[in-house]
Protein backbone atom coordinates (compact mmCIF):
# COMPACT_ATOMS: atom_id res chain seq x y z
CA UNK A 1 72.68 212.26 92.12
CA UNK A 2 73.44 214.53 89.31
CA UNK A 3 75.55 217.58 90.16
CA UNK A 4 73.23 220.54 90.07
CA UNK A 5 75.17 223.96 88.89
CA UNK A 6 74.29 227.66 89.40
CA UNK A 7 75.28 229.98 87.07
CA UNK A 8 75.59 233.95 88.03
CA UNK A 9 76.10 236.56 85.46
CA UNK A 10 77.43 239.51 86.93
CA UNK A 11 77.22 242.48 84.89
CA UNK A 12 79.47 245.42 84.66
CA UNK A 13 78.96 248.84 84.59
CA UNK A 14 76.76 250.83 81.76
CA UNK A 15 80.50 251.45 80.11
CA UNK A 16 81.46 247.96 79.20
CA UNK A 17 78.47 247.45 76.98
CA UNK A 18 77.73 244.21 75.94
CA UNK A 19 80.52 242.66 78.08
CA UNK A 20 79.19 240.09 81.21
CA UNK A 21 81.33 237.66 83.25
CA UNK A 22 79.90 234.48 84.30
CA UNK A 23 80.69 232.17 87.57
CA UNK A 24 79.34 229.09 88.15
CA UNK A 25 79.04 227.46 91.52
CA UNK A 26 78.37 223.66 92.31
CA UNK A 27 76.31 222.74 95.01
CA UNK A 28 78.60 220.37 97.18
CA UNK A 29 77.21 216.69 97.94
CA UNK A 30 77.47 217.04 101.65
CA UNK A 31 74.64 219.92 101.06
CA UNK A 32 72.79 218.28 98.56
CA UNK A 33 72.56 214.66 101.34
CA UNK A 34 71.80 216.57 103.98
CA UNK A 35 68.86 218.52 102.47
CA UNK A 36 67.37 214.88 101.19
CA UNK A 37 67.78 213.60 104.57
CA UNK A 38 65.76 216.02 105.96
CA UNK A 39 63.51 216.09 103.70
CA UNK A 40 63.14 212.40 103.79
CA UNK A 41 62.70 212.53 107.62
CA UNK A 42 60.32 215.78 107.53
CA UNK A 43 57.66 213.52 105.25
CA UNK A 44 58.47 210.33 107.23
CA UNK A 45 57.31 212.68 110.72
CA UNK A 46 54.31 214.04 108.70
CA UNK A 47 53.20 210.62 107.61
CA UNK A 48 53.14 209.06 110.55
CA UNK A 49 51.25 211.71 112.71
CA UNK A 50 48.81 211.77 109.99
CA UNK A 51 48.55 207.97 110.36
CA UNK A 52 48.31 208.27 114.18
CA UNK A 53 45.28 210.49 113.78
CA UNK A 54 43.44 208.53 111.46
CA UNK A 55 44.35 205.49 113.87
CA UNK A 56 43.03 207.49 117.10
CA UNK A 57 40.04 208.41 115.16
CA UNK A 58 39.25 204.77 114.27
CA UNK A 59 39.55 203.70 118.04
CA UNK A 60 37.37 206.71 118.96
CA UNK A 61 34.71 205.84 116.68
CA UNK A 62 35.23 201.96 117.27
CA UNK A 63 35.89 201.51 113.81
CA UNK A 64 37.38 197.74 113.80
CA UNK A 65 37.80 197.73 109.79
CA UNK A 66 39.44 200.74 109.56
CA UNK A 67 41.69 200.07 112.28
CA UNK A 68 42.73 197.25 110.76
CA UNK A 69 43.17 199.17 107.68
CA UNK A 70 45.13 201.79 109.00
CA UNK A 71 46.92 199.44 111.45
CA UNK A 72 48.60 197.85 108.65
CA UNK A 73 49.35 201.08 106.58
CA UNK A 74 51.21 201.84 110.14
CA UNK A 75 53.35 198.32 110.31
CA UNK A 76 56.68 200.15 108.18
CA UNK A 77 56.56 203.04 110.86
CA UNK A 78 57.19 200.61 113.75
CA UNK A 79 60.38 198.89 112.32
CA UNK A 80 63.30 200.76 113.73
């Protein structure tokens, strides 16, 4: 992953016209993983209940085809 950099400019009083001081701040790797792994396992959740209710709909509606369908969409959810 690249490194992904803030920049502030802080700006001094109305006297020092013209005159800024900048700080830059890096955005550590443990933050940056954790914040992909979540997001990673947020849309893993999402997709899988959404699959689940398409599936429960099928069964409902006795749907063979689209269970099936769905059924196999659902296969990479099951391997843990």
């Amino acid at each position: 992953m690249r490194k992904q950099k803030v920049v502030y400019v802080l700006r001094r009083d109305p006297e020092h016209k013209g005159k800024k001081v900048t700080a830059k701040r890096e955005l550590s790797f443990g933050i940056q993983l954790a914040s992909r792994l979540l997001l990673d396992r947020l849309t893993f959740e999402f997709n899988k209940d959404q699959l689940d209710k398409q599936i429960n709909l099928a069964i409902d509606q006795e749907d063979r085809q689209e269970f099936e369908r769905l059924s196999v969409k659902y296969q990479p959810y099951t391997w843990e």
